[in-house]
N, C-alpha and C. Protein backbone atom coordinates (compact mmCIF):
# COMPACT_ATOMS: atom_id res chain seq x y z
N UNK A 1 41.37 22.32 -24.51
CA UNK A 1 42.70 21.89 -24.91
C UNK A 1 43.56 21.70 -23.65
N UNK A 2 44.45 20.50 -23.55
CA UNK A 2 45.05 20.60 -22.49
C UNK A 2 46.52 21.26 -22.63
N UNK A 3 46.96 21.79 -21.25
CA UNK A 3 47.81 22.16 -21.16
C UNK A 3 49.28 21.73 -21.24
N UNK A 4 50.57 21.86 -22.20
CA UNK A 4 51.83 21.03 -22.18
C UNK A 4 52.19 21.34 -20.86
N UNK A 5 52.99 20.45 -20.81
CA UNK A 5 53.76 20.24 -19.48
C UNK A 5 54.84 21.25 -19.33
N UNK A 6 55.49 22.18 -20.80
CA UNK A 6 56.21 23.01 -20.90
C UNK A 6 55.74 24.09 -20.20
N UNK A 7 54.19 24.46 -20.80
CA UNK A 7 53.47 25.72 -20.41
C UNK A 7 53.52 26.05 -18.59
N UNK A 8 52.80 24.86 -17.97
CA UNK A 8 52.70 24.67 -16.80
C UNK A 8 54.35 24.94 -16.22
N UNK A 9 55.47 24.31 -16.24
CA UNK A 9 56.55 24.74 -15.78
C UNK A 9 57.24 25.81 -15.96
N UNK A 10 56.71 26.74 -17.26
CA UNK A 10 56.97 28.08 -17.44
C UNK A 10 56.29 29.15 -16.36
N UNK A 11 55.26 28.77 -16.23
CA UNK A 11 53.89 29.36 -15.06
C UNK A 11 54.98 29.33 -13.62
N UNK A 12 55.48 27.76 -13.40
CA UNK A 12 55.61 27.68 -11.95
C UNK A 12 56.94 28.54 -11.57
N UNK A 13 57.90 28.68 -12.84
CA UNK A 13 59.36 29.33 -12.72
C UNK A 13 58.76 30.21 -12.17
N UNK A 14 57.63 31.29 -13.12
CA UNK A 14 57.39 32.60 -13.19
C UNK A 14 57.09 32.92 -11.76
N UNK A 15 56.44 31.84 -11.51
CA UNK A 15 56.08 31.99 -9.80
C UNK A 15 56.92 32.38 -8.77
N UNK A 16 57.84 31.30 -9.03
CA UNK A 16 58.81 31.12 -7.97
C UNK A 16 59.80 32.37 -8.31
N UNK A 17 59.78 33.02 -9.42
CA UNK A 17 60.23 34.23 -9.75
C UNK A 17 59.68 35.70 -9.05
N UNK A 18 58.47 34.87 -8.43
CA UNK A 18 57.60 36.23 -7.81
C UNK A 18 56.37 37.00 -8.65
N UNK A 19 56.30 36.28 -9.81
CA UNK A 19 55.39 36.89 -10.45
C UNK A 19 53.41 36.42 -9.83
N UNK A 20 52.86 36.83 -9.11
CA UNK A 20 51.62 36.27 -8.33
C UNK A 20 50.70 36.55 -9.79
N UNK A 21 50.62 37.34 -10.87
CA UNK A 21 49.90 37.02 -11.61
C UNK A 21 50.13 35.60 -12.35
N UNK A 22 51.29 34.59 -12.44
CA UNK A 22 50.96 33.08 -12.51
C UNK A 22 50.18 32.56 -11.84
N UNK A 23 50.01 32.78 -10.86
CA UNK A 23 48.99 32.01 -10.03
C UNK A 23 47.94 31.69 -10.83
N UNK A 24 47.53 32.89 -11.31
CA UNK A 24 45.99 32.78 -11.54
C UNK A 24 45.77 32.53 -13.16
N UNK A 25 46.71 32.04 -13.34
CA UNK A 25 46.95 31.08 -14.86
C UNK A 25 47.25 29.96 -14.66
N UNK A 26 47.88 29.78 -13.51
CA UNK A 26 48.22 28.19 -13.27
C UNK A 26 47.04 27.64 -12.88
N UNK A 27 46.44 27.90 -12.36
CA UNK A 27 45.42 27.01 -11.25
C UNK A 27 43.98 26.71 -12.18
N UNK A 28 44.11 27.62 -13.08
CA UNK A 28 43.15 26.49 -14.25
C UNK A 28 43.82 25.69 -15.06
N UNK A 29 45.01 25.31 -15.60
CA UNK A 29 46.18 24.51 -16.04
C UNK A 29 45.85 23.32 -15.59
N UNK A 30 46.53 23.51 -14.01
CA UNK A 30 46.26 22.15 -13.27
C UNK A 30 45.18 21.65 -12.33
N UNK A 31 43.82 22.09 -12.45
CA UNK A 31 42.57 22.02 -11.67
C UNK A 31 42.27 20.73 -12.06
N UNK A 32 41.86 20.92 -13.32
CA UNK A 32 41.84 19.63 -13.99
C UNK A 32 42.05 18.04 -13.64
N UNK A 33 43.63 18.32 -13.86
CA UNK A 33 44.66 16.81 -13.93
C UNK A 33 44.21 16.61 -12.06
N UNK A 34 44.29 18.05 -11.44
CA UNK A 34 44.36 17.39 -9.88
C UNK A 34 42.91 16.74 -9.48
N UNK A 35 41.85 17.35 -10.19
CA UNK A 35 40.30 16.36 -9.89
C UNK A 35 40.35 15.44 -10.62
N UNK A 36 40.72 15.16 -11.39
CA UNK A 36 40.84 13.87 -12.19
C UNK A 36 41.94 12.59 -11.51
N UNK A 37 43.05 13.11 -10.60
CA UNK A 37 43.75 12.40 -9.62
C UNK A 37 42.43 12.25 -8.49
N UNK A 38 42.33 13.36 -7.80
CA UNK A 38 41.21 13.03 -6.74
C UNK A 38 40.09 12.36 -6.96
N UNK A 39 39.36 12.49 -8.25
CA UNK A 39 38.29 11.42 -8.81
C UNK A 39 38.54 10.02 -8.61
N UNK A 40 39.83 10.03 -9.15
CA UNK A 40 40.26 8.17 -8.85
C UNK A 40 40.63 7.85 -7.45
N UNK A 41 41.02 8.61 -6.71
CA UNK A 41 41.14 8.43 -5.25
C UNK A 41 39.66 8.21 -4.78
N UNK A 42 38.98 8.13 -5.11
CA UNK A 42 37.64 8.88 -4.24
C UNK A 42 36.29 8.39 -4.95
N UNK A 43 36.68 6.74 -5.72
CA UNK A 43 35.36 6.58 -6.14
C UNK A 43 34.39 6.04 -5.81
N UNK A 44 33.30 6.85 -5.22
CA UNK A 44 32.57 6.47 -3.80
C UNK A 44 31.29 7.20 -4.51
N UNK A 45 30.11 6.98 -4.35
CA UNK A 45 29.01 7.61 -4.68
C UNK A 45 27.99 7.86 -3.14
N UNK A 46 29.21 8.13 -1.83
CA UNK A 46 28.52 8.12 -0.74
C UNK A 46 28.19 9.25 -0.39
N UNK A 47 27.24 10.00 -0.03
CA UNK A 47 27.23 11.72 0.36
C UNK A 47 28.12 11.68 1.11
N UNK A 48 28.48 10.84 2.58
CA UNK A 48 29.38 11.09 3.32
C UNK A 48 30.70 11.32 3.46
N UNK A 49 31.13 10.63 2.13
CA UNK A 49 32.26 11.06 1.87
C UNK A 49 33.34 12.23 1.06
N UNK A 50 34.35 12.55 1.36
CA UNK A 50 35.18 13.33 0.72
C UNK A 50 34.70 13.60 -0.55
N UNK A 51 34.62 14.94 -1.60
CA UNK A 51 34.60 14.46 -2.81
C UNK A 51 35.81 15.27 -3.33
N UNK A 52 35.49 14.60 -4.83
CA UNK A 52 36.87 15.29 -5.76
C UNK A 52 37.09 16.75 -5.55
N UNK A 53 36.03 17.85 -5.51
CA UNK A 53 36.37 19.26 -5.32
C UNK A 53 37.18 19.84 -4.25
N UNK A 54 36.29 19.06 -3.15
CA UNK A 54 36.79 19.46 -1.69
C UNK A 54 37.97 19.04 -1.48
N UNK A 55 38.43 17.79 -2.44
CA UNK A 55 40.01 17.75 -2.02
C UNK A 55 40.88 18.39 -2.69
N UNK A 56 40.57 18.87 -4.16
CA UNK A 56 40.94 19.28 -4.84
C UNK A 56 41.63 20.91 -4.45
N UNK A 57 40.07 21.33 -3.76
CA UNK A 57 40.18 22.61 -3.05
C UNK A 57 40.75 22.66 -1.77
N UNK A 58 40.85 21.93 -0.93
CA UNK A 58 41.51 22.07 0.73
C UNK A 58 43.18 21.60 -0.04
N UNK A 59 43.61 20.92 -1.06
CA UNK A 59 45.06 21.13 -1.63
C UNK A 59 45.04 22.04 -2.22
N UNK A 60 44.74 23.15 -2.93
CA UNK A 60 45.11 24.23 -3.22
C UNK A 60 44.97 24.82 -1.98
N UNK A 61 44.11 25.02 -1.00
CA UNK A 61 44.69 26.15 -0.01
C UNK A 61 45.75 26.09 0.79
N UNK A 62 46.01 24.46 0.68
CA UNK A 62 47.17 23.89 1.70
C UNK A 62 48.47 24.43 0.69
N UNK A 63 48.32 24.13 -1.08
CA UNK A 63 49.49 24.80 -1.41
C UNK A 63 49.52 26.49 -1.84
N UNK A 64 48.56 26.81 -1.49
CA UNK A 64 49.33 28.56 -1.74
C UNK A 64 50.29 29.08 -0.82
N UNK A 65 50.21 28.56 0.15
CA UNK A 65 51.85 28.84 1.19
C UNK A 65 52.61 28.52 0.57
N UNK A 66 52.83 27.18 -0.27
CA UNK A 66 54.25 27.40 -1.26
C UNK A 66 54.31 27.56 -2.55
N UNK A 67 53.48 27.99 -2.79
CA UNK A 67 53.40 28.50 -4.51
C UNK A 67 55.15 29.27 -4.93
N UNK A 68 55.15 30.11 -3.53
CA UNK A 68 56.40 30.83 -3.76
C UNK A 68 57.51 30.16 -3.92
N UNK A 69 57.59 28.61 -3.86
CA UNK A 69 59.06 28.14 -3.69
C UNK A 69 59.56 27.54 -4.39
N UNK A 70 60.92 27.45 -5.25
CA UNK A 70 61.41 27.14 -5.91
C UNK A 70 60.99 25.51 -6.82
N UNK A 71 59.75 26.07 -7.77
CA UNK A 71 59.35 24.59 -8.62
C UNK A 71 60.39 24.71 -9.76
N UNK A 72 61.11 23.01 -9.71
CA UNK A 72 61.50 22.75 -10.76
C UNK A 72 60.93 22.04 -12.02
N UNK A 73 59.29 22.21 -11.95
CA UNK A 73 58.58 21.88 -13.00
C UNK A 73 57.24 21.18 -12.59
N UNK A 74 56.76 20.91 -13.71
CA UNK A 74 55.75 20.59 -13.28
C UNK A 74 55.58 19.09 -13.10
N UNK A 75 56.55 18.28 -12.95
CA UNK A 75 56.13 17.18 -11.69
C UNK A 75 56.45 17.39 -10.44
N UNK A 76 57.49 18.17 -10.20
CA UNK A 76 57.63 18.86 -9.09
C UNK A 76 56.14 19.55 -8.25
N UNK A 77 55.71 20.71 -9.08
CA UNK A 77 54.75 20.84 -8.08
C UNK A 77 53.32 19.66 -8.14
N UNK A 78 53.15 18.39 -9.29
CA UNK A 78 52.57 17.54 -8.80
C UNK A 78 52.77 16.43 -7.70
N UNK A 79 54.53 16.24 -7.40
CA UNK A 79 54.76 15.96 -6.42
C UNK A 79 54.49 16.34 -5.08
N UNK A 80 53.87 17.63 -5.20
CA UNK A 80 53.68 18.46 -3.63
C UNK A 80 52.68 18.79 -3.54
N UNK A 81 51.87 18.54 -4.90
CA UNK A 81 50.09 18.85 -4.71
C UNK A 81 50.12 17.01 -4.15
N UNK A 82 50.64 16.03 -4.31
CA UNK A 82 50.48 14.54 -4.08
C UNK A 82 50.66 14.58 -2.72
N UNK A 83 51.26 15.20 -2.34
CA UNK A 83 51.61 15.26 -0.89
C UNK A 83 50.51 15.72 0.09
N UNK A 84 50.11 16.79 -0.46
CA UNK A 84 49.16 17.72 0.29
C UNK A 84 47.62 16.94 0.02
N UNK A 85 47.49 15.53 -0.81
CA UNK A 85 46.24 15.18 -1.20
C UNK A 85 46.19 13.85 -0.51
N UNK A 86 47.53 13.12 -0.21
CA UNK A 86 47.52 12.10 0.65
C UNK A 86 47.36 12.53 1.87
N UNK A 87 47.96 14.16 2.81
CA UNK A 87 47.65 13.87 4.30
C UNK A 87 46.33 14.51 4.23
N UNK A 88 45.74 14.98 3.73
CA UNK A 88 44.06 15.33 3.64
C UNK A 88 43.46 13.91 3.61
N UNK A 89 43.74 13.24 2.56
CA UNK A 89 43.11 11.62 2.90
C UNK A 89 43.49 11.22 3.89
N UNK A 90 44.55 11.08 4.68
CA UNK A 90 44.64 10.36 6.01
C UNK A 90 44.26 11.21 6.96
N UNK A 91 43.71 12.49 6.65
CA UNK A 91 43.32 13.26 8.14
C UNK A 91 41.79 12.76 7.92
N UNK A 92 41.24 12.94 6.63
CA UNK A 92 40.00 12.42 6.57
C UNK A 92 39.58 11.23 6.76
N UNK A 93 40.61 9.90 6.17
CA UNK A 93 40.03 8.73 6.79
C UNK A 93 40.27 8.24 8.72
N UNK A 94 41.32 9.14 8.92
CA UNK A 94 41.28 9.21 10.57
C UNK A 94 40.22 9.52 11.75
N UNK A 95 39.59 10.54 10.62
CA UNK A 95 38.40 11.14 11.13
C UNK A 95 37.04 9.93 11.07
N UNK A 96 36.90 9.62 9.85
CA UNK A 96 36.05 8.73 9.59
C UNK A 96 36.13 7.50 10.13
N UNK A 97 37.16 7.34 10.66
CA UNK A 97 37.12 5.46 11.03
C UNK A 97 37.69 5.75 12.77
N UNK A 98 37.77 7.02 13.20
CA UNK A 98 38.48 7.24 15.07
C UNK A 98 37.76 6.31 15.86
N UNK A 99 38.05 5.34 16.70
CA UNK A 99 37.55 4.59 17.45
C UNK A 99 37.46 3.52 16.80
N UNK A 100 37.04 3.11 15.42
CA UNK A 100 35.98 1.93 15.34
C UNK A 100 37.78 0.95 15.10
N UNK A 101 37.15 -0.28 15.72
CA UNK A 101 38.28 -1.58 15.39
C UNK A 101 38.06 -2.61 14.08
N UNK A 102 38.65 -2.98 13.65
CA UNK A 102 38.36 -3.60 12.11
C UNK A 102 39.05 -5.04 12.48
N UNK A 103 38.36 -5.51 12.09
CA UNK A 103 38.21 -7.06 12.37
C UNK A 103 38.60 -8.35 11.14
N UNK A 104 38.70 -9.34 11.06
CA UNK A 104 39.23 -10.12 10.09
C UNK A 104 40.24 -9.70 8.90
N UNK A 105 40.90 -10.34 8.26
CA UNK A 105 42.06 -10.74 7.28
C UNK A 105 41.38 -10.39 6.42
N UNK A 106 42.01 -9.16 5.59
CA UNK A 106 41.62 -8.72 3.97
C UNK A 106 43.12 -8.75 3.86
N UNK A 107 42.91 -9.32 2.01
CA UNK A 107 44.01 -9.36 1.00
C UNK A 107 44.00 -7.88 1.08
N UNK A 108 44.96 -7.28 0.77
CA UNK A 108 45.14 -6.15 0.01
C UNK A 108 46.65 -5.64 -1.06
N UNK A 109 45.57 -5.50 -1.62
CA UNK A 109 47.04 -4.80 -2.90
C UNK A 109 47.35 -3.31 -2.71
N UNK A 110 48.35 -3.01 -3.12
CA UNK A 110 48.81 -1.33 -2.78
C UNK A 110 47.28 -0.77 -4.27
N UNK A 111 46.81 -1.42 -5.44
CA UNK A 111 46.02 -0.87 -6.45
C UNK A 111 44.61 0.01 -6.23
N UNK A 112 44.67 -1.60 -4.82
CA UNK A 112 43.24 -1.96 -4.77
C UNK A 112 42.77 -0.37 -4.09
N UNK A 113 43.86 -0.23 -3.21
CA UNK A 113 43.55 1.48 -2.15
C UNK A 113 42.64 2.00 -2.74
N UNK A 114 43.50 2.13 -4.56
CA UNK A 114 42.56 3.59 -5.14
C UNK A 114 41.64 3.68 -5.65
N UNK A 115 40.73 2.61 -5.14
CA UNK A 115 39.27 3.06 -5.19
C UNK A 115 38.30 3.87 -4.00
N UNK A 116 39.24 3.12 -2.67
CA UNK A 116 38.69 4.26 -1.66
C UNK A 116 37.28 4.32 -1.02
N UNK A 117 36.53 3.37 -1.27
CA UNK A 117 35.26 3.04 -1.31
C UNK A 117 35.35 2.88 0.37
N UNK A 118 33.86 3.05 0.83
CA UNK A 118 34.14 2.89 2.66
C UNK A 118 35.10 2.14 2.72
N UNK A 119 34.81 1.09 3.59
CA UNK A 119 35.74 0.48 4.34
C UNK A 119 37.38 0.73 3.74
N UNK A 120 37.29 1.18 2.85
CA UNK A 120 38.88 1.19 2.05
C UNK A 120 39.87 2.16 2.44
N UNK A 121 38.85 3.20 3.23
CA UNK A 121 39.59 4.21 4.01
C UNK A 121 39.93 3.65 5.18
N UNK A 122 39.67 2.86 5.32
CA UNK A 122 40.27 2.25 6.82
C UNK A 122 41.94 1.94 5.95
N UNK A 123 42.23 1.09 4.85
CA UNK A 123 43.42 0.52 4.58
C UNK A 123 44.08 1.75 4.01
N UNK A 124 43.66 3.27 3.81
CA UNK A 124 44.28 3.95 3.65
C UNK A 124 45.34 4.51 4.64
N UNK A 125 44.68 4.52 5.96
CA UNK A 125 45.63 4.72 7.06
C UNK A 125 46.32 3.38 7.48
N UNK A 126 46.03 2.21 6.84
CA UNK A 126 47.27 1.16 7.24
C UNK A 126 48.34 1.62 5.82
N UNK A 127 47.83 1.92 4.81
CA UNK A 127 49.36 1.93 3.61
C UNK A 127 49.91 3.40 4.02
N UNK A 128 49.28 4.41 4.72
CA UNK A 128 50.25 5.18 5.46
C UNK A 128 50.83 5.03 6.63
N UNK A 129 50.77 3.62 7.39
CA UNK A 129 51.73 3.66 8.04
C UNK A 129 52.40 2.91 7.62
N UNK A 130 52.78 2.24 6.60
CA UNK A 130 53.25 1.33 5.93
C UNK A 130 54.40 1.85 5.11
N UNK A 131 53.67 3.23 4.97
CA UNK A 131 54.46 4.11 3.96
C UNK A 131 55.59 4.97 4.92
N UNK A 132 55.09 5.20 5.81
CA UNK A 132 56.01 6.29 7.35
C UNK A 132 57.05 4.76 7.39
N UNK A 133 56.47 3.86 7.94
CA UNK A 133 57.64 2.57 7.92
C UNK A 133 58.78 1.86 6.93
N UNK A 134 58.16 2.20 5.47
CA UNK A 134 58.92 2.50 4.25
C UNK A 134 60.15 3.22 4.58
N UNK A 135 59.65 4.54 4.61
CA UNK A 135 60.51 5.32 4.77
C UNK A 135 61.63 5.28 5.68
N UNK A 136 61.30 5.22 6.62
CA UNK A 136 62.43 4.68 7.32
C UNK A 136 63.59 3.87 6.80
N UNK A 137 63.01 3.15 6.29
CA UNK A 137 64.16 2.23 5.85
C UNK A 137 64.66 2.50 4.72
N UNK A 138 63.99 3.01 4.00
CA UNK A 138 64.45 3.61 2.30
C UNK A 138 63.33 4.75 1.96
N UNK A 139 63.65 5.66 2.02
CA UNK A 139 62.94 7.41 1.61
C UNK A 139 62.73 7.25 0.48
N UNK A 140 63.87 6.87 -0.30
CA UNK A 140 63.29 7.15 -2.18
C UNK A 140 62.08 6.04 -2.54
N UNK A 141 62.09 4.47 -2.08
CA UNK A 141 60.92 3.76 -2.45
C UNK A 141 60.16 4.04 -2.25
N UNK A 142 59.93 4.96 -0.79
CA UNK A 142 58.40 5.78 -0.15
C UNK A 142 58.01 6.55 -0.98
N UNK A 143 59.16 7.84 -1.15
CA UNK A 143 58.79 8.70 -1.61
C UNK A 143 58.35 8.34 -3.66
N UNK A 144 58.75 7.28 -3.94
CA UNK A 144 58.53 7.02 -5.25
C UNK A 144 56.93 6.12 -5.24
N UNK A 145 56.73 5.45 -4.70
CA UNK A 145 55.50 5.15 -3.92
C UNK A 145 54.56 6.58 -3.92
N UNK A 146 54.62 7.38 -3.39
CA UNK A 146 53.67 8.18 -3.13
C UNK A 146 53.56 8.76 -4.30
N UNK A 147 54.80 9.34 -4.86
CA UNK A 147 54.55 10.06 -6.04
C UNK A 147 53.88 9.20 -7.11
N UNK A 148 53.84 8.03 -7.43
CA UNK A 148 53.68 7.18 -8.68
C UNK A 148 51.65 7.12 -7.95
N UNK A 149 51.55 7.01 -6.62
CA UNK A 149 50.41 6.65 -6.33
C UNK A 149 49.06 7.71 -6.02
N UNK A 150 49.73 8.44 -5.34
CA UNK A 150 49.12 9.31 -5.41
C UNK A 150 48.90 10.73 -6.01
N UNK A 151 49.86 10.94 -7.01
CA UNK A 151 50.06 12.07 -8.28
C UNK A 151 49.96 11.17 -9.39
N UNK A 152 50.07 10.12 -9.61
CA UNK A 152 50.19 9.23 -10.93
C UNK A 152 50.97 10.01 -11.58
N UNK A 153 52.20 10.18 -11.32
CA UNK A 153 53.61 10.76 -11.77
C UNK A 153 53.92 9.21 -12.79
N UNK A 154 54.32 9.14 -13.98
CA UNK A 154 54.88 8.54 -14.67
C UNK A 154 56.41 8.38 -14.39
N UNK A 155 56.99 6.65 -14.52
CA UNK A 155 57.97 6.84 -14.04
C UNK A 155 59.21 7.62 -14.44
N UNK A 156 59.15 7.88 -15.57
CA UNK A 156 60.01 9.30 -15.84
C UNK A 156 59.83 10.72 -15.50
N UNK A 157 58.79 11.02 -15.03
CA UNK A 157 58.45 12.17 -13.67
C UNK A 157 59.01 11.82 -12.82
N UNK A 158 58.88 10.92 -12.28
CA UNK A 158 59.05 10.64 -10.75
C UNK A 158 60.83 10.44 -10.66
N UNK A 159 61.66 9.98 -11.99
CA UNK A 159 62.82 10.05 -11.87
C UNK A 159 63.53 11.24 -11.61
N UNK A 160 62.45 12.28 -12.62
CA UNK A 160 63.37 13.76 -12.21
C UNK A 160 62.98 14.42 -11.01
N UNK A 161 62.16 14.23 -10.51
CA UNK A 161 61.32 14.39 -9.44
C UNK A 161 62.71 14.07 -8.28
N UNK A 162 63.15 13.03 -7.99
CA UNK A 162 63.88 12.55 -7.04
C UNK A 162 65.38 12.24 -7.75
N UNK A 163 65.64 12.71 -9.29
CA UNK A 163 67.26 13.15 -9.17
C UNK A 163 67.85 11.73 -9.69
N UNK A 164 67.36 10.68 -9.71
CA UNK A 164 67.93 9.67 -10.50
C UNK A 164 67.51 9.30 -11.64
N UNK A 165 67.68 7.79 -12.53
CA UNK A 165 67.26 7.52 -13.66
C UNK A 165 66.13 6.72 -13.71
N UNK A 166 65.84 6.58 -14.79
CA UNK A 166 64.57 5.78 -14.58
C UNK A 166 64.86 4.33 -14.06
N UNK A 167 65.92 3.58 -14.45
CA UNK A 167 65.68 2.16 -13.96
C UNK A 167 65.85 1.94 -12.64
N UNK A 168 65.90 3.37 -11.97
CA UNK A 168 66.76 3.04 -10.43
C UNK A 168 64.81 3.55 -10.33
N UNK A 169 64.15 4.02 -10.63
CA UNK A 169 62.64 4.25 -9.76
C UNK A 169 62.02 2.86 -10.08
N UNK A 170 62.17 2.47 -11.40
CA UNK A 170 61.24 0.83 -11.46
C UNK A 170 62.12 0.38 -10.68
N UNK A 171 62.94 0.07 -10.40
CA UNK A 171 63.54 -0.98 -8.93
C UNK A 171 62.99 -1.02 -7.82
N UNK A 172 63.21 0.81 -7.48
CA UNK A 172 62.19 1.01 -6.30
C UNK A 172 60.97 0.84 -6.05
N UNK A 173 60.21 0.94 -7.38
CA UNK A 173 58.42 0.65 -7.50
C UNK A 173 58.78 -1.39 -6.84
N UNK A 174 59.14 -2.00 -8.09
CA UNK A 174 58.99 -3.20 -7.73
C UNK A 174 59.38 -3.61 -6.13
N UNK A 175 60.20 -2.99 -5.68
CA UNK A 175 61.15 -3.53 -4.12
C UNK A 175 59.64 -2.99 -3.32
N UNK A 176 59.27 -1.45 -3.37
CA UNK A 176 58.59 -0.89 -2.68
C UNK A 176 57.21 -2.10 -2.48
N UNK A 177 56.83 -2.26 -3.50
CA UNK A 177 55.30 -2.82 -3.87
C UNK A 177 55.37 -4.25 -3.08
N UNK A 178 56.58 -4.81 -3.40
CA UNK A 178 56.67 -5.92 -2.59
C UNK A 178 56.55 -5.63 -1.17
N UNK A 179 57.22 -4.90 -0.81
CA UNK A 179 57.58 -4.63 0.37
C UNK A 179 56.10 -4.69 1.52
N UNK A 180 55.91 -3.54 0.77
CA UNK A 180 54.24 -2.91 0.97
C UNK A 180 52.96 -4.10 1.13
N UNK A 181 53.41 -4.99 0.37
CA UNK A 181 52.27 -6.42 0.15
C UNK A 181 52.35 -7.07 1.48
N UNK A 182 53.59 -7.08 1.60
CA UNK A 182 54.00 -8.15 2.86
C UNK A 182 53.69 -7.19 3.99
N UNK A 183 54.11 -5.80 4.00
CA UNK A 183 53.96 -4.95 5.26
C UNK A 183 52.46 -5.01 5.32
N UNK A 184 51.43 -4.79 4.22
CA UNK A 184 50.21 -4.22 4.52
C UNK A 184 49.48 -5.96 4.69
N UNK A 185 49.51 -6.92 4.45
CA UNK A 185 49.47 -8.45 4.89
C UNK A 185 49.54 -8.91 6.11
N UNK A 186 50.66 -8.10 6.49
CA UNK A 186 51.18 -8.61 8.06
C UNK A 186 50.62 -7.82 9.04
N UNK A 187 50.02 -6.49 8.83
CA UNK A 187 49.38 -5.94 10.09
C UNK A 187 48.16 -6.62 9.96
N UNK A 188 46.95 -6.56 8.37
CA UNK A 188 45.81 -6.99 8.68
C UNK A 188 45.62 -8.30 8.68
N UNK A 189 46.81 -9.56 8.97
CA UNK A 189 46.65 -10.59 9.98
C UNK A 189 46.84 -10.34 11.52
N UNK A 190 47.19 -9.48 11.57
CA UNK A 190 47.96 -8.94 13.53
C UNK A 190 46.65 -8.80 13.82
N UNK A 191 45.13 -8.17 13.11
CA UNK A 191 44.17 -7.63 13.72
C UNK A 191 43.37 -8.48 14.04
């Protein structure tokens, strides 16, 4: 049976309340939803690569340092397990692609990323710098970007998530996505 979204944000208060026996109620709650995010990141049938557990598991150890801190629910802490699952993918596709140069003009869509398949980790570290360059210029499209992409936060998560309404995050999805087409277009013609 899966878990409501009520249950899970009752867990994370309790947490952030200090109670450490949530922990160990939460983390079968959301094991789940987070390999089932990392599954779709990661669909690769290569031994060499990353799999769903190991990311699943190197983000939980990355978040028990903040288990303790003030979640306001549970897109909240899927917002910060999203966080902790994108720089594991870019430390891992950094690792995997260090040195090598990539050659000719690929289309790419911000969709296409999340399959992740070799070579696809190479365009994972171009839509994160794409995404660091986002930001700059507008934080909430980034940050609504990441959350929608890599937590598959629904856009009414992702509104309370970042404090506005919903039609102000579809603005940002659409502005962002554009944005992103042309940004991630224009480096892999530069190469």
């Amino acid at each position: 049976m899966e878990p409501s979204p009520g249950e899970i944000s009752a867990l994370l208060r309790q947490l952030s309340d200090g109670d450490r026996n949530a922990e160990s109620q939460l983390v079968p709650l959301v094991y789940d939803e987070l390999r089932r995010l990392a599954r779709r990141y990661l669909r690769s049938d290569r031994a060499d690569s990353l799999q769903a557990t190991d990311l699943v598991n190197e983000a939980f150890l990355k978040l028990r340092g903040t288990l303790g801190i003030g979640w306001e629910g549970r897109a909240h802490f899927f917002a910060v397990a999203s966080t902790q699952m994108r720089r594991i993918l870019i430390d891992h596709a950094r690792k995997k692609f260090a040195g090598k140069r990539f050659g000719g003009q690929i289309k790419l869509s911000l969709d296409a990323v999340a399959a992740f398949e070799g070579e696809q980790f190479e365009h994972l570290i171009d839509l994160d710098r794409a995404l660091e360059k986002l930001a700059r210029l507008d934080a909430r499209q980034a940050r609504a970007v990441e959350l929608r992409f890599f937590s598959g936060l629904s856009l009414e998560e992702i509104a309370a998530v970042l404090g506005v309404n919903e039609r102000t995050v579809k603005r940002d999805w659409v502005a962002a996505k554009a944005w992103l087409y042309g940004e991630l277009s224009a480096s892999r013609g530069a190469l």
